[in-house]
Protein backbone atom coordinates (compact mmCIF):
# COMPACT_ATOMS: atom_id res chain seq x y z
CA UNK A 1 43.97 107.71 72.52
CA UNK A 2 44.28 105.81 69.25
CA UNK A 3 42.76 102.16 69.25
CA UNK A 4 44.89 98.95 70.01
CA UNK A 5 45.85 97.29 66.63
CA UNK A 6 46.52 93.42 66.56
CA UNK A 7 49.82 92.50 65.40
CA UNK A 8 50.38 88.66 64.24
CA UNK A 9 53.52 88.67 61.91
CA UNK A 10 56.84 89.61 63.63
CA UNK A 11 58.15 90.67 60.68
CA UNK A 12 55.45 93.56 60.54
CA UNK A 13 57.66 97.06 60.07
CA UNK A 14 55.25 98.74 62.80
CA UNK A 15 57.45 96.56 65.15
CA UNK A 16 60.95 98.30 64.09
CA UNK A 17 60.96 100.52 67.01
CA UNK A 18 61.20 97.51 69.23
CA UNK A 19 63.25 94.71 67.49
CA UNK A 20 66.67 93.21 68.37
CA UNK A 21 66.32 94.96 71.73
CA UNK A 22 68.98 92.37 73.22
CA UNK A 23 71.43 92.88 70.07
CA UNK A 24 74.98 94.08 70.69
CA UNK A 25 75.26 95.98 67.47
CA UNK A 26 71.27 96.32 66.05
CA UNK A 27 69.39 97.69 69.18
CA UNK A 28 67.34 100.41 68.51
CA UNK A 29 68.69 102.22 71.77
CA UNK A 30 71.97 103.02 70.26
CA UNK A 31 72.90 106.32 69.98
CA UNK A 32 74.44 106.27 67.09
CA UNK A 33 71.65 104.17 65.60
CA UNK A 34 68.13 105.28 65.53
CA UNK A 35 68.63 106.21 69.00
CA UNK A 36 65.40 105.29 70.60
CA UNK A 37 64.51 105.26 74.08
CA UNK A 38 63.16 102.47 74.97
CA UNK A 39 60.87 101.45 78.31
CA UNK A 40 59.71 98.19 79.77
CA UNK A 41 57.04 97.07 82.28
CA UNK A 42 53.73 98.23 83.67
CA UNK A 43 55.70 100.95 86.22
CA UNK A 44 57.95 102.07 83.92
CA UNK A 45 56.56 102.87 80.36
CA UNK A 46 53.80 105.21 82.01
CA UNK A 47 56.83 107.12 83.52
CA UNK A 48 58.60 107.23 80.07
CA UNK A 49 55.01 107.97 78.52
CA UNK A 50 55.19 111.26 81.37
CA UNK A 51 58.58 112.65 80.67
CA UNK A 52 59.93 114.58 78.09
CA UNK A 53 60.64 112.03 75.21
CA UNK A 54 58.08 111.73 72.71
CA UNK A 55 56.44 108.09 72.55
CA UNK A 56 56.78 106.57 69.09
CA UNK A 57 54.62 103.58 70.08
CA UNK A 58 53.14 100.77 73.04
CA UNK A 59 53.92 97.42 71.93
CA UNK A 60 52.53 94.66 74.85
CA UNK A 61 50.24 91.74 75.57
CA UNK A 62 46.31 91.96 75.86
CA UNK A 63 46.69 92.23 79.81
CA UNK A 64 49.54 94.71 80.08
CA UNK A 65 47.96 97.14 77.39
CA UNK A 66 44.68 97.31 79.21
CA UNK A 67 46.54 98.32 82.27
CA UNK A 68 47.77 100.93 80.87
CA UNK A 69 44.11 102.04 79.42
CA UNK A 70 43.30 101.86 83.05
CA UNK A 71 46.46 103.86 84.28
CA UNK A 72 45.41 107.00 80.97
CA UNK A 73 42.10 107.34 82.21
CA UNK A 74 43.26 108.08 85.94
CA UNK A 75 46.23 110.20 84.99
CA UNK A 76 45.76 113.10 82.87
CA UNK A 77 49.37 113.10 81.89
CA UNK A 78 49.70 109.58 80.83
CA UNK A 79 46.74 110.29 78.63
CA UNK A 80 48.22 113.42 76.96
CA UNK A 81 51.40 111.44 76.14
CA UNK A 82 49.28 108.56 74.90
CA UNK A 83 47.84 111.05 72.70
CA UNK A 84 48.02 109.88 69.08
CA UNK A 85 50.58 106.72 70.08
CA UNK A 86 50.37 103.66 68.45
CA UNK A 87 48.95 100.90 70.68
CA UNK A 88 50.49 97.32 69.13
CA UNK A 89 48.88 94.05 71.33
CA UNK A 90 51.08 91.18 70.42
CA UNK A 91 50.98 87.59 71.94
CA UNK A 92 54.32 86.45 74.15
CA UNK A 93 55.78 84.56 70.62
CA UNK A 94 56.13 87.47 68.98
CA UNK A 95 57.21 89.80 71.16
CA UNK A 96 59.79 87.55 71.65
CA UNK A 97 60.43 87.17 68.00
CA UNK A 98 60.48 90.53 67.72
CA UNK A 99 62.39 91.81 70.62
CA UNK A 100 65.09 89.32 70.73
CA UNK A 101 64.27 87.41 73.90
CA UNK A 102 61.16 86.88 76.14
CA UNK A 103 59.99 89.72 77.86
CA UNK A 104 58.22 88.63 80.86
CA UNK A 105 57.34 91.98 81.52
CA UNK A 106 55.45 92.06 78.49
CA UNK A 107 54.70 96.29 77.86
CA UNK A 108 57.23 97.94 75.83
CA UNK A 109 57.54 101.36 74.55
CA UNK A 110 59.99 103.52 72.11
CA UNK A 111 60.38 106.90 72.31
CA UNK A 112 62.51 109.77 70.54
CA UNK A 113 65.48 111.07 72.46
CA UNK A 114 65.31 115.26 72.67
CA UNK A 115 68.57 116.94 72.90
CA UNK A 116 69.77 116.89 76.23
CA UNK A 117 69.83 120.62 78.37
CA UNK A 118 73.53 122.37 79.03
CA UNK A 119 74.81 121.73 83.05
CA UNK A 120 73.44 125.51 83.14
CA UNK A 121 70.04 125.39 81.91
CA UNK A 122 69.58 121.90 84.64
CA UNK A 123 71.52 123.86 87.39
CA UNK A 124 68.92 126.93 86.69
CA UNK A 125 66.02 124.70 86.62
CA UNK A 126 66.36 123.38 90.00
CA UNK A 127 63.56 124.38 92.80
CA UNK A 128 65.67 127.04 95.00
CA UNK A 129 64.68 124.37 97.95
CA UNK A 130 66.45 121.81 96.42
CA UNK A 131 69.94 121.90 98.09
CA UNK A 132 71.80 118.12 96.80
CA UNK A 133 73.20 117.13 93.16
CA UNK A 134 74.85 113.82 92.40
CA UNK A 135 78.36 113.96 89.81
CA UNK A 136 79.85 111.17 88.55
CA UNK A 137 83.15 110.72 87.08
CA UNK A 138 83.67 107.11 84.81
CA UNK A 139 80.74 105.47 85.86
CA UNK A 140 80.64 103.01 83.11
CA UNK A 141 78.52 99.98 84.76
CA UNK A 142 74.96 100.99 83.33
CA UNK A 143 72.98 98.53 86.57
CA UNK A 144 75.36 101.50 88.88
CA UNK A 145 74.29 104.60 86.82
CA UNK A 146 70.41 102.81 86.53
CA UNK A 147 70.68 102.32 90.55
CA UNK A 148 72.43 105.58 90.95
CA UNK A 149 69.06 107.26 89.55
CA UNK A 150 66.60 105.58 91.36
CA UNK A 151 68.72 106.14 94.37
CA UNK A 152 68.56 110.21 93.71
CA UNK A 153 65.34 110.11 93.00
CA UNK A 154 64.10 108.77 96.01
CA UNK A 155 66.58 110.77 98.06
CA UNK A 156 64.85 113.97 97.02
CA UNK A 157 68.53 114.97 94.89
CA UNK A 158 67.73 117.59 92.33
CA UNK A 159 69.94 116.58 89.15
CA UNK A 160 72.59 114.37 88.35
CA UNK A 161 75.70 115.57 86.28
CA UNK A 162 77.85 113.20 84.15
CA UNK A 163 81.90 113.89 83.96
CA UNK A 164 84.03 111.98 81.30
CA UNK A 165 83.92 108.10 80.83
CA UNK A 166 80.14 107.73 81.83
CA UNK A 167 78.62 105.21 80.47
CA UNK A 168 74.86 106.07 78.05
CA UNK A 169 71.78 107.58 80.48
CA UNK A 170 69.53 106.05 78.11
CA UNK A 171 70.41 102.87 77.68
CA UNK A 172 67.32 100.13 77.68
CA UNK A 173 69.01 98.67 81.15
CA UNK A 174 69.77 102.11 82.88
CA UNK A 175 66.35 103.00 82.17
CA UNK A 176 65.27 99.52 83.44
CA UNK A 177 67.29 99.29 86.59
CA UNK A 178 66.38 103.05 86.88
CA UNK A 179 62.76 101.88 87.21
CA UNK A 180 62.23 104.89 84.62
CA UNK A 181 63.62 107.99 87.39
CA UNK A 182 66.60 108.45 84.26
CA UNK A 183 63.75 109.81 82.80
CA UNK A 184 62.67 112.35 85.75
CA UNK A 185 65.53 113.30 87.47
CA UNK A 186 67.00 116.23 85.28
CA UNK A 187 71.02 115.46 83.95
CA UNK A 188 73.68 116.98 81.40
CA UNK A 189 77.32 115.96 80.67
CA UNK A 190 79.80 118.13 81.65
CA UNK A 191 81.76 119.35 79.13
CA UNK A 192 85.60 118.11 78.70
CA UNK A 193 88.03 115.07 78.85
CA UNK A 194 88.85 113.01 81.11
CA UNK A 195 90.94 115.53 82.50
CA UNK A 196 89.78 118.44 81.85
CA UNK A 197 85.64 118.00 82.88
CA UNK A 198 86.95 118.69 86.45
CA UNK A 199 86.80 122.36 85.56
CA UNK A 200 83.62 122.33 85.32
CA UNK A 201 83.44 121.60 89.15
CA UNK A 202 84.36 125.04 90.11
CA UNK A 203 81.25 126.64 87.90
CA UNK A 204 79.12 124.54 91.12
CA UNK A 205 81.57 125.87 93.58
CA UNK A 206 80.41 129.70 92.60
CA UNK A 207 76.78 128.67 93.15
CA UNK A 208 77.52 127.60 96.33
CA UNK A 209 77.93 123.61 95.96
CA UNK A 210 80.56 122.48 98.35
CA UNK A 211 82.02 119.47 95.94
CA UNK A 212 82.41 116.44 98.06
CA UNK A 213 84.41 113.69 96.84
CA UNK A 214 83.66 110.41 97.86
CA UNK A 215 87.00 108.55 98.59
CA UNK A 216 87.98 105.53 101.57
CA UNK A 217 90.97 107.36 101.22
CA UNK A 218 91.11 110.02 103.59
CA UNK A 219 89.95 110.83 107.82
CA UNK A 220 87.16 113.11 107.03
CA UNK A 221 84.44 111.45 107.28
CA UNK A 222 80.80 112.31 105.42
CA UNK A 223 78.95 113.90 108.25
CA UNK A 224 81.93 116.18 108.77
CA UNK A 225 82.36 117.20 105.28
CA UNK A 226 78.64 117.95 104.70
CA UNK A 227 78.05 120.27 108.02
CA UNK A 228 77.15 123.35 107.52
CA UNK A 229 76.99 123.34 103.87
CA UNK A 230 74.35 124.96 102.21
CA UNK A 231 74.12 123.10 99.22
CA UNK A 232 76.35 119.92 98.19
CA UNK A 233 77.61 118.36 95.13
CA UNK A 234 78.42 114.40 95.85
CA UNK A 235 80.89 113.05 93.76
CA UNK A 236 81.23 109.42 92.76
CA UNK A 237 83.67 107.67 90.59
CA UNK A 238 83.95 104.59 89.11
CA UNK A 239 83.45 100.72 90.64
CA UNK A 240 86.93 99.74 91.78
CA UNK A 241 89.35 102.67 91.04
CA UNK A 242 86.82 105.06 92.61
CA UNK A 243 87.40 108.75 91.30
CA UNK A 244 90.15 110.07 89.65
CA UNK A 245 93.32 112.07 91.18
CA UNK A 246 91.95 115.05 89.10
CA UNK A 247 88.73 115.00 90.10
CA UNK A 248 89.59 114.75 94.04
CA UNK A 249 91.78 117.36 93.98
CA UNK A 250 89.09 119.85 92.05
CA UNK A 251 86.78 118.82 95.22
CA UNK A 252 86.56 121.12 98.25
CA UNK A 253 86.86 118.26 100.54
CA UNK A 254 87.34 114.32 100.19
CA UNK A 255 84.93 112.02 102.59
CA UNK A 256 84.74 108.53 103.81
CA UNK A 257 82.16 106.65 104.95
CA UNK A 258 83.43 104.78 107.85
CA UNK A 259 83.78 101.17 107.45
CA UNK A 260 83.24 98.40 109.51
CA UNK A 261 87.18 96.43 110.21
CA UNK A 262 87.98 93.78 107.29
CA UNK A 263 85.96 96.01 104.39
CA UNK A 264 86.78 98.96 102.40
CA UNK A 265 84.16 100.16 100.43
CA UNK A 266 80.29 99.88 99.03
CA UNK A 267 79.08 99.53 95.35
CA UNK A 268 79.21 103.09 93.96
CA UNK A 269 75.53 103.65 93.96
CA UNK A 270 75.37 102.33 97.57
CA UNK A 271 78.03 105.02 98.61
CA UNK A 272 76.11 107.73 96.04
CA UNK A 273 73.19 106.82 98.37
CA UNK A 274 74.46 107.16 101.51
CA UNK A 275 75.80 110.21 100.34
CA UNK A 276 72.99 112.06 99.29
CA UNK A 277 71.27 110.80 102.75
CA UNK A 278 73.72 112.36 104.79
CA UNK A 279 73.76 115.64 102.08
CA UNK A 280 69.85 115.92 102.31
CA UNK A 281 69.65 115.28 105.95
CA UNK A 282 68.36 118.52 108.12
CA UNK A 283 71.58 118.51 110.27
CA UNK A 284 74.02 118.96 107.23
CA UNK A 285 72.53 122.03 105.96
CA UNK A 286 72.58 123.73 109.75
CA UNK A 287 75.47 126.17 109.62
CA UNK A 288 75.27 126.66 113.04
CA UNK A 289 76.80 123.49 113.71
CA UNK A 290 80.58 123.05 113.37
CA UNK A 291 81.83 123.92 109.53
CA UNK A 292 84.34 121.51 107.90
């Protein structure tokens, strides 16, 4: 692990990675900047630090960058990503300066996006156990996707597939409100327009996904639609419009969850949640109860 280096001057170019993080048209998390990925907070740098993007550098108070000393020496794989990082301790003023606004948080890291896998190679990756994906279809809120990740990972849902109008994966506040799981739970964009990704939909069906559509509009409700199926796709579309006519119709079955009188719907990584519950629960895979 290289040694922590004191950094004074905000203007120091060792800082780049890191700067104008809260600028609309300079952060360094653009894609079609430098393209950076970029981490904050003691929970979630050590989790970027563990995936697949290589760290660039660990910019952070005196405190925060010990803790994550501490964190390397009891987890081998924090320590190999450390391995040969940059360690930058800066006081709160200048990560301030640097950053753009205060970061109470005060760890940072930067990393170097990788290209991202085809749907196939993430579909072929999966543990044969795992029986639950999550698609999304114009999802363009990035707190909803950054929910929507932490939401599948802690429902044990395999991979996460992005149709058309989806907003950026790695953007500094879907990683953020992700509390870093963007960075675990495997993803890929399905290829297409917005409508014409829908195809894609029946490559799942052939693996033997049954493709449920999340929708207020119809009787079927969730448990129904997920009996008996071996292994389920969930579909969720955007806040307010929900999904698309295209998309519901390339589904093999539309599902509600029912609603209590005088209300109509959930946030869409509420109803993504609820969805993979009722998709990973033991019951819905038991094809010896009733089949849609």
């Amino acid at each position: 692990m290289e040694p922590v280096t004191v950094i004074s001057d905000p203007l120091d170019p060792r800082l780049d990675d890191v700067r104008d993080l809260n600028s609309s048209d300079r952060r360094p998390d653009l894609p079609g900047g430098r393209g950076l990925v970029i981490a904050e907070g003691n929970l979630v740098v050590p989790r970027l630090i563990s995936s697949r993007f290589p760290v660039r550098c660990v910019v952070g108070f005196p405190r925060r960058l010990a803790e994550l000393v501490d964190a390397a020496a009891a987890d081998p794989v924090v320590a190999a990503g450390l391995s040969g990082v940059p360690l930058y301790e800066v006081d709160r003023e200048t990560l301030a300066d640097v950053a753009g606004f205060d970061m109470h948080r005060g760890l940072v890291a930067a990393a170097d996006r990788v290209p991202e896998p085809t749907v196939t190679e993430v579909l072929d990756g999966l543990d044969p156990g795992n029986r639950v994906i999550g698609v999304l279809e114009g999802v363009g809120d990035h707190e909803n996707i950054g929910a929507l990740f932490r939401n599948a990972a802690g429902l044990g849902v395999g991979a996460v597939l992005l149709g058309a109008g989806c907003a950026d994966p790695l953007y500094r506040r879907v990683v953020r409100v992700s509390m870093g799981h963007v960075l675990r739970v495997p993803f890929a964009h399905m290829p297409g327009k917005t409508t014409t990704w829908q195809r894609g939909l029946s490559d799942l069906r052939d693996r033997g996904y049954r493709v449920v559509a999340m929708t207020p509009n119809t009787e079927t409700t969730l448990e129904d639609a997920v009996r008996g199926a071996g292994r389920v796709a969930v579909m969720v579309g955007a806040e307010g419009p929900g999904l698309t006519e295209h998309a519901m119709r390339a589904a093999d079955v539309r599902a509600k969850i029912p609603m209590a009188p005088g209300t109509d719907s959930l946030n869409v990584a509420t109803s993504a949640a609820i969805g993979f519950y009722a998709a990973t629960s033991p019951g819905a895979a038991d094809a010896a109860q009733r089949p849609v």
